[in-house]
N, C-alpha and C. Protein backbone atom coordinates (compact mmCIF):
# COMPACT_ATOMS: atom_id res chain seq x y z
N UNK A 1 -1.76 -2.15 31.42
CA UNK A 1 -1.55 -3.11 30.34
C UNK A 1 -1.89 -2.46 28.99
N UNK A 2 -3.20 -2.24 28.95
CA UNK A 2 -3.40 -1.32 27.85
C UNK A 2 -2.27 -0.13 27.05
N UNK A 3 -1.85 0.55 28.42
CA UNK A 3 -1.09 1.69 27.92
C UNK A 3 0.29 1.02 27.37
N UNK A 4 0.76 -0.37 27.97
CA UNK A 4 2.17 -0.52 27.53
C UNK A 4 2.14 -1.14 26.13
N UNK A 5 0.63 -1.77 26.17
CA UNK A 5 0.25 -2.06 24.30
C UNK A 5 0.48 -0.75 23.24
N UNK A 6 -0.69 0.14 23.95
CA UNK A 6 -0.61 1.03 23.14
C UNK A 6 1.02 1.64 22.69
N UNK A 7 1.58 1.85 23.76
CA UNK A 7 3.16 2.21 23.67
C UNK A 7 4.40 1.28 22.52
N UNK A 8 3.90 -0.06 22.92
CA UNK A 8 4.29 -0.78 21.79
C UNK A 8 4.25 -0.51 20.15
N UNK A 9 2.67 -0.51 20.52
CA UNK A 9 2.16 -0.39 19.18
C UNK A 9 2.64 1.05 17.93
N UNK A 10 2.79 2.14 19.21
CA UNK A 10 2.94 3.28 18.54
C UNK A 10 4.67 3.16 18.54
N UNK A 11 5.91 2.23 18.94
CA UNK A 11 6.90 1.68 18.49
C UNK A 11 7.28 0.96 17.70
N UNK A 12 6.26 0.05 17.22
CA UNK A 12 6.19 -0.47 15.67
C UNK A 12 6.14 0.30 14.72
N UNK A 13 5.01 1.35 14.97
CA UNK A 13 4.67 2.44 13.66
C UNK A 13 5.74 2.78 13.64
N UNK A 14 6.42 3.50 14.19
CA UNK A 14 8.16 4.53 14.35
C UNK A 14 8.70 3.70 13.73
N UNK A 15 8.68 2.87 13.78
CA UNK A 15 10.02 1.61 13.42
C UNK A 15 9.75 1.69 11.98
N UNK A 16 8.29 1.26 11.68
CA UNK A 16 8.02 1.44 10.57
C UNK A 16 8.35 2.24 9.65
N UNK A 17 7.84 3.56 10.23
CA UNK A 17 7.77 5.07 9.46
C UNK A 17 9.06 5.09 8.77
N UNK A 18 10.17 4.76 10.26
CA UNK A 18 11.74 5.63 9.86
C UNK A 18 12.41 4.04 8.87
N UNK A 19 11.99 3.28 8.51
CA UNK A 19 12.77 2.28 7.57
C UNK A 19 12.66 2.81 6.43
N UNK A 20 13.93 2.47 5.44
CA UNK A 20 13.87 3.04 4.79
C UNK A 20 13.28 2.49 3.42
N UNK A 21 12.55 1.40 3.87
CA UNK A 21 11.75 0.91 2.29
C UNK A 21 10.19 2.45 2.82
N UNK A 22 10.26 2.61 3.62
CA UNK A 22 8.80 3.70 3.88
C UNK A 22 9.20 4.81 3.48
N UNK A 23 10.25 5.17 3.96
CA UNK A 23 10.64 6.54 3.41
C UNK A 23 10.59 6.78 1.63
N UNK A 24 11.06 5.43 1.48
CA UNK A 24 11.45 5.63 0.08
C UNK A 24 10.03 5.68 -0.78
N UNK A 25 9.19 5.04 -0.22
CA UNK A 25 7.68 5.32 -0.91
C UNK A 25 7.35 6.50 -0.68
N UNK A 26 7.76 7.35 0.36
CA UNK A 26 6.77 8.42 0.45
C UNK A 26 7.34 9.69 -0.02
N UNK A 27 8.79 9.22 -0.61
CA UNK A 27 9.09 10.06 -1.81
C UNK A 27 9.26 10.11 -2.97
N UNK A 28 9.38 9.08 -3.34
CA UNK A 28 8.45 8.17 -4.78
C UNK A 28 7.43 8.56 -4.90
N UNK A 29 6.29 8.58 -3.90
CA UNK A 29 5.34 9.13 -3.79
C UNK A 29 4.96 10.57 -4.10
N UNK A 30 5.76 11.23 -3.78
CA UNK A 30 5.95 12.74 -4.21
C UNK A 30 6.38 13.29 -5.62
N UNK A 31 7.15 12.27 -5.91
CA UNK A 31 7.72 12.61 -7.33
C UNK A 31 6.65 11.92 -8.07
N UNK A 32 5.93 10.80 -7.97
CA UNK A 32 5.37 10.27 -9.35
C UNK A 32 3.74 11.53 -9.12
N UNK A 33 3.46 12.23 -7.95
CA UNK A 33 2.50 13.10 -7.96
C UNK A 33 2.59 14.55 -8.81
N UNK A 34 3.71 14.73 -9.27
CA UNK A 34 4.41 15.63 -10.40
C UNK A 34 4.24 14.33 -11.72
N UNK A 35 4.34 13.22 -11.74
CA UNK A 35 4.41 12.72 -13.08
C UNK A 35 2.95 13.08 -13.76
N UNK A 36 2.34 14.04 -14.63
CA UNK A 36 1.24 13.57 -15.13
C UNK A 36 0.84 12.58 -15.71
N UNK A 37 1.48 11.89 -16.72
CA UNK A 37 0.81 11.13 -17.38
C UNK A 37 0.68 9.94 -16.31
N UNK A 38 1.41 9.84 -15.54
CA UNK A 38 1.54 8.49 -14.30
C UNK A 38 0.43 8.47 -13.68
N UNK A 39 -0.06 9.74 -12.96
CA UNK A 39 -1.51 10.34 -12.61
C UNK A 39 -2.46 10.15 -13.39
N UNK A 40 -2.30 10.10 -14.70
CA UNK A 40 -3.74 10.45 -15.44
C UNK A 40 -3.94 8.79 -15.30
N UNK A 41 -2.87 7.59 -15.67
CA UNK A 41 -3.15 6.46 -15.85
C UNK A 41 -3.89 5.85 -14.22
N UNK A 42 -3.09 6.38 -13.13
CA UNK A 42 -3.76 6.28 -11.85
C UNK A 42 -4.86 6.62 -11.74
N UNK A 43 -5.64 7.49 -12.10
CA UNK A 43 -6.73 8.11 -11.62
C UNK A 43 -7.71 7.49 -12.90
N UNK A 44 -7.37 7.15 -14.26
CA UNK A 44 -8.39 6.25 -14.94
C UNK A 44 -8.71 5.02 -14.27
N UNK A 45 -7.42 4.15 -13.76
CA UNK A 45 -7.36 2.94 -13.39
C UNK A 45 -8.69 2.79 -12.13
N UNK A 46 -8.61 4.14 -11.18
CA UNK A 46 -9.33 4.29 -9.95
C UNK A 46 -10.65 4.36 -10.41
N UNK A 47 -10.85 4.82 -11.49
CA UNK A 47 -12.36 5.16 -12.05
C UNK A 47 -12.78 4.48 -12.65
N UNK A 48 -12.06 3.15 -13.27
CA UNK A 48 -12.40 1.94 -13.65
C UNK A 48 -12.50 0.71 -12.77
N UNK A 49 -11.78 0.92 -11.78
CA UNK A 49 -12.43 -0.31 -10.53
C UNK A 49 -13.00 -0.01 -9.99
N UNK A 50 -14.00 1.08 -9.47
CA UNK A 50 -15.07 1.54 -9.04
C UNK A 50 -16.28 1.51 -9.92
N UNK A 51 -16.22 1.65 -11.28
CA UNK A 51 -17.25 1.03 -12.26
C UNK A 51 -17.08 -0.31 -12.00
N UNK A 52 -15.99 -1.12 -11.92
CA UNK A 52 -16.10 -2.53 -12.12
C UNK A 52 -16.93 -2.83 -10.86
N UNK A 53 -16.25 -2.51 -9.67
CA UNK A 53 -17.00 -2.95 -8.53
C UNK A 53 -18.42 -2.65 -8.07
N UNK A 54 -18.73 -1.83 -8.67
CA UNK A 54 -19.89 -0.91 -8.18
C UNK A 54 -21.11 -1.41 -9.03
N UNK A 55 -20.69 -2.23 -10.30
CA UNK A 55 -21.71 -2.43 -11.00
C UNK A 55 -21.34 -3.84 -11.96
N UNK A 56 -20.08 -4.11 -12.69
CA UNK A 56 -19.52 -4.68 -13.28
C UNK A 56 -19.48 -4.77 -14.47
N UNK A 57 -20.04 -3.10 -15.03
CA UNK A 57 -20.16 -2.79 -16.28
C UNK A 57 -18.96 -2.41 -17.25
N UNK A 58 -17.48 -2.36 -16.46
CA UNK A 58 -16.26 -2.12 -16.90
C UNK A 58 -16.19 -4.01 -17.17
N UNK A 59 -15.37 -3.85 -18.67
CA UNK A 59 -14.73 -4.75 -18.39
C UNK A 59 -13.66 -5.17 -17.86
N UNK A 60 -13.25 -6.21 -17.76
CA UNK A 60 -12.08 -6.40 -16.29
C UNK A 60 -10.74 -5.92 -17.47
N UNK A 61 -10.72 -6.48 -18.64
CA UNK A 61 -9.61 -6.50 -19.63
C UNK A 61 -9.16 -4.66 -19.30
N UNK A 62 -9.92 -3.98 -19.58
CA UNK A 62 -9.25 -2.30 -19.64
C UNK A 62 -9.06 -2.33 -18.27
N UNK A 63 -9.13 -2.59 -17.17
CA UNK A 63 -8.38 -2.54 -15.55
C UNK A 63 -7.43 -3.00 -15.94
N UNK A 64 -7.20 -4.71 -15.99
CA UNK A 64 -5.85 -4.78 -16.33
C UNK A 64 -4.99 -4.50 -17.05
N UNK A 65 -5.75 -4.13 -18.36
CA UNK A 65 -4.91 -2.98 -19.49
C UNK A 65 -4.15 -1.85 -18.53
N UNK A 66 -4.86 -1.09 -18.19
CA UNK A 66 -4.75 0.13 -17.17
C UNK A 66 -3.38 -0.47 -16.02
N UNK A 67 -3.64 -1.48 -15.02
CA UNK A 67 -2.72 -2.30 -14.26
C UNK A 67 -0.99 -2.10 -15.00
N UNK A 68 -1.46 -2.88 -16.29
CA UNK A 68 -0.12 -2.91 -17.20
C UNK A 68 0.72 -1.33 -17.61
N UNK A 69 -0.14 -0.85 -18.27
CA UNK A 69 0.20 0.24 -18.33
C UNK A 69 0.95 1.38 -17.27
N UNK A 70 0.50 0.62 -15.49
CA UNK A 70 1.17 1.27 -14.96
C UNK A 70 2.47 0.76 -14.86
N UNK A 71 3.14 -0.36 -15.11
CA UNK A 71 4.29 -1.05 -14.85
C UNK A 71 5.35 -0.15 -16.14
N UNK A 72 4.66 0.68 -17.04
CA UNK A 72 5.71 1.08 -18.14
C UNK A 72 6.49 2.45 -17.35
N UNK A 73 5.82 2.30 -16.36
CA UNK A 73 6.67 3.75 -15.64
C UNK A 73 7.81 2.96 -14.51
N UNK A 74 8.74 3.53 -14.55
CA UNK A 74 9.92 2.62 -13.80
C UNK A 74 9.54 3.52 -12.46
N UNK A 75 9.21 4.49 -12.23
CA UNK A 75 9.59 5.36 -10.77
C UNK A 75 8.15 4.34 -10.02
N UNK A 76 6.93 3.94 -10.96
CA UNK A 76 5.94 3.24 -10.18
C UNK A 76 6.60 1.74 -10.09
N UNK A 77 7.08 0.87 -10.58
CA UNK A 77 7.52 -0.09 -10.13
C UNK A 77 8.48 -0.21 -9.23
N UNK A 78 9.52 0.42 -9.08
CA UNK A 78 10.24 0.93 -7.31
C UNK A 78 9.68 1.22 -6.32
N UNK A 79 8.81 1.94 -6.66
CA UNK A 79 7.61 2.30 -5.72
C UNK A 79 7.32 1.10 -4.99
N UNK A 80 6.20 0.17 -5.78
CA UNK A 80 5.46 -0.73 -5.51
C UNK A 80 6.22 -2.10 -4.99
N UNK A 81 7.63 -1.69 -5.43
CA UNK A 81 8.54 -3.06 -4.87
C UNK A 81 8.90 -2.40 -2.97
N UNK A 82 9.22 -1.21 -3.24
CA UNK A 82 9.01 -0.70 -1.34
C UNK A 82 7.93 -1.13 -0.92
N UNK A 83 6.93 -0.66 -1.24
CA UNK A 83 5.48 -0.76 -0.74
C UNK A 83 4.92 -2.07 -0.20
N UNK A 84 5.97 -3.20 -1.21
CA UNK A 84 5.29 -4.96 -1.17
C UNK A 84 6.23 -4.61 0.27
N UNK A 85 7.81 -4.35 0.46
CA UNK A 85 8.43 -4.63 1.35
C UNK A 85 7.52 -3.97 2.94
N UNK A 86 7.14 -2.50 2.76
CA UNK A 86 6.49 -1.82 3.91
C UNK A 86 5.17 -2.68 4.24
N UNK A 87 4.32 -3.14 2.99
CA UNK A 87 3.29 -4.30 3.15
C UNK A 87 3.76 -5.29 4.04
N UNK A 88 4.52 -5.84 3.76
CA UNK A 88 4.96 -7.13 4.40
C UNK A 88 5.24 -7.06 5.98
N UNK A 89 6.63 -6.11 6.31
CA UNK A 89 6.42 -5.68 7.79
C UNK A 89 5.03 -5.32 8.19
N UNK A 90 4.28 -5.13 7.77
CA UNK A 90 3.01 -4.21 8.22
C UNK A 90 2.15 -5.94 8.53
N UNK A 91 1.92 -6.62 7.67
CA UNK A 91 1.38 -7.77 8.11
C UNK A 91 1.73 -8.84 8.94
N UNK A 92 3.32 -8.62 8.96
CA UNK A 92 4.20 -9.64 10.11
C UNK A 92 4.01 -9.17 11.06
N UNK A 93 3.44 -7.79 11.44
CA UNK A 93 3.13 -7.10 12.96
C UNK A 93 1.45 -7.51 12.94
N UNK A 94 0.87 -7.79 11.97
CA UNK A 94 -0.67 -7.70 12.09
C UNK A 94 -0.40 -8.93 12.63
N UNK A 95 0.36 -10.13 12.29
CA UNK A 95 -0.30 -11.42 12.93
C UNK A 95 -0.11 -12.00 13.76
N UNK A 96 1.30 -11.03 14.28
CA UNK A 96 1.63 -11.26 15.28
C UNK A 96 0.87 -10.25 16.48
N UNK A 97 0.41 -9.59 16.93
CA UNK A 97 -0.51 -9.03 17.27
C UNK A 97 -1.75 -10.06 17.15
N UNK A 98 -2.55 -10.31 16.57
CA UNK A 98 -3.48 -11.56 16.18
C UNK A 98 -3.53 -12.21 17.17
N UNK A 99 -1.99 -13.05 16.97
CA UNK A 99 -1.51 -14.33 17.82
C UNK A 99 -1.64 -13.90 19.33
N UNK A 100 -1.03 -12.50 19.77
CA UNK A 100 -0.84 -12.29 20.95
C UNK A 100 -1.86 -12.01 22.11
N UNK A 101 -3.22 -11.13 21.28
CA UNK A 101 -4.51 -11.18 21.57
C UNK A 101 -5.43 -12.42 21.40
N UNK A 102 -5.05 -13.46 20.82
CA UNK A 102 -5.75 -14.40 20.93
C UNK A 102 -5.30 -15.23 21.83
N UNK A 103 -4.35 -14.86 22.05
CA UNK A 103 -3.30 -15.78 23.19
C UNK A 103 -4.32 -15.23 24.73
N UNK A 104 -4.21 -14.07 24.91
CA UNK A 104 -4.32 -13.00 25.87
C UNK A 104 -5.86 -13.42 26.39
N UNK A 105 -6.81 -13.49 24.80
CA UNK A 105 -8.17 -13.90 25.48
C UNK A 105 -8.62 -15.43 25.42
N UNK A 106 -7.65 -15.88 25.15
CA UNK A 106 -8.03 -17.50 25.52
C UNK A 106 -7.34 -17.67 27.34
C-alpha cells in the first residue's frame, strides 16, 4: 500500500514538473537570475521581511514598497502568474491527499 502511494505520489510530481505553467517558471526563473536590478529588488525585499519578522523593526510600508516595485518588471509578473497556476495544482493535490488519508484513518 505504501509503495503504490508512494508511486502515485512521485506521478503527481512528474505530472507536475512536465506542465507547462512549471516549466515556464523555471525558466523565467533563469532569466530574471541574469536580471540584476530584479535581483537586487529581490534580495532587499528578502532582507526586509526577515527584519520585519524577526523583530518588527522594518516598517511594513518599505516591504510593500519593495512588493510593488517588483510588479514593474513584466518577466516577474509572468512568472508569478505560472507560479499562482503551479501553486494551485500543488494544493488541489495537497487536499486531496488530506481527504484521502483522513478517509484511510478514520
Amino acid at each position: 500500500m505504501v509503495k503504490l502511494v508512494n508511486e502515485a505520489i512521485s506521478d503527481v510530481i512528474s505530472v507536475i514538473q512536465k506542465s507547462d505553467d512549471y516549466q515556464k517558471c523555471v525558466e523565467l526563473k533563469q532569466k530574471m537570475a541574469h536580471n540584476k536590478e530584479l535581483m537586487k529588488v529581490i534580495e532587499e525585499l528578502k532582507k526586509a521581511q526577515q527584519v520585519y519578522i524577526k523583530n518588527g523593526s522594518v516598517d511594513k510600508s518599505v516591504v510593500d514598497s519593495l512588493k510593488e516595485k517588483l510588479y514593474e518588471f513584466p518577466i516577474y509578473v509572468v512568472y508569478m502568474q505560472h507560479l499562482e497556476k503551479v501553486n494551485e495544482m500543488i494544493s488541489y493535490v495537497e487536499d486531496d491527499l488530506n481527504d484521502f488519508f483522513t478517509r484511510l484513518s478514520n
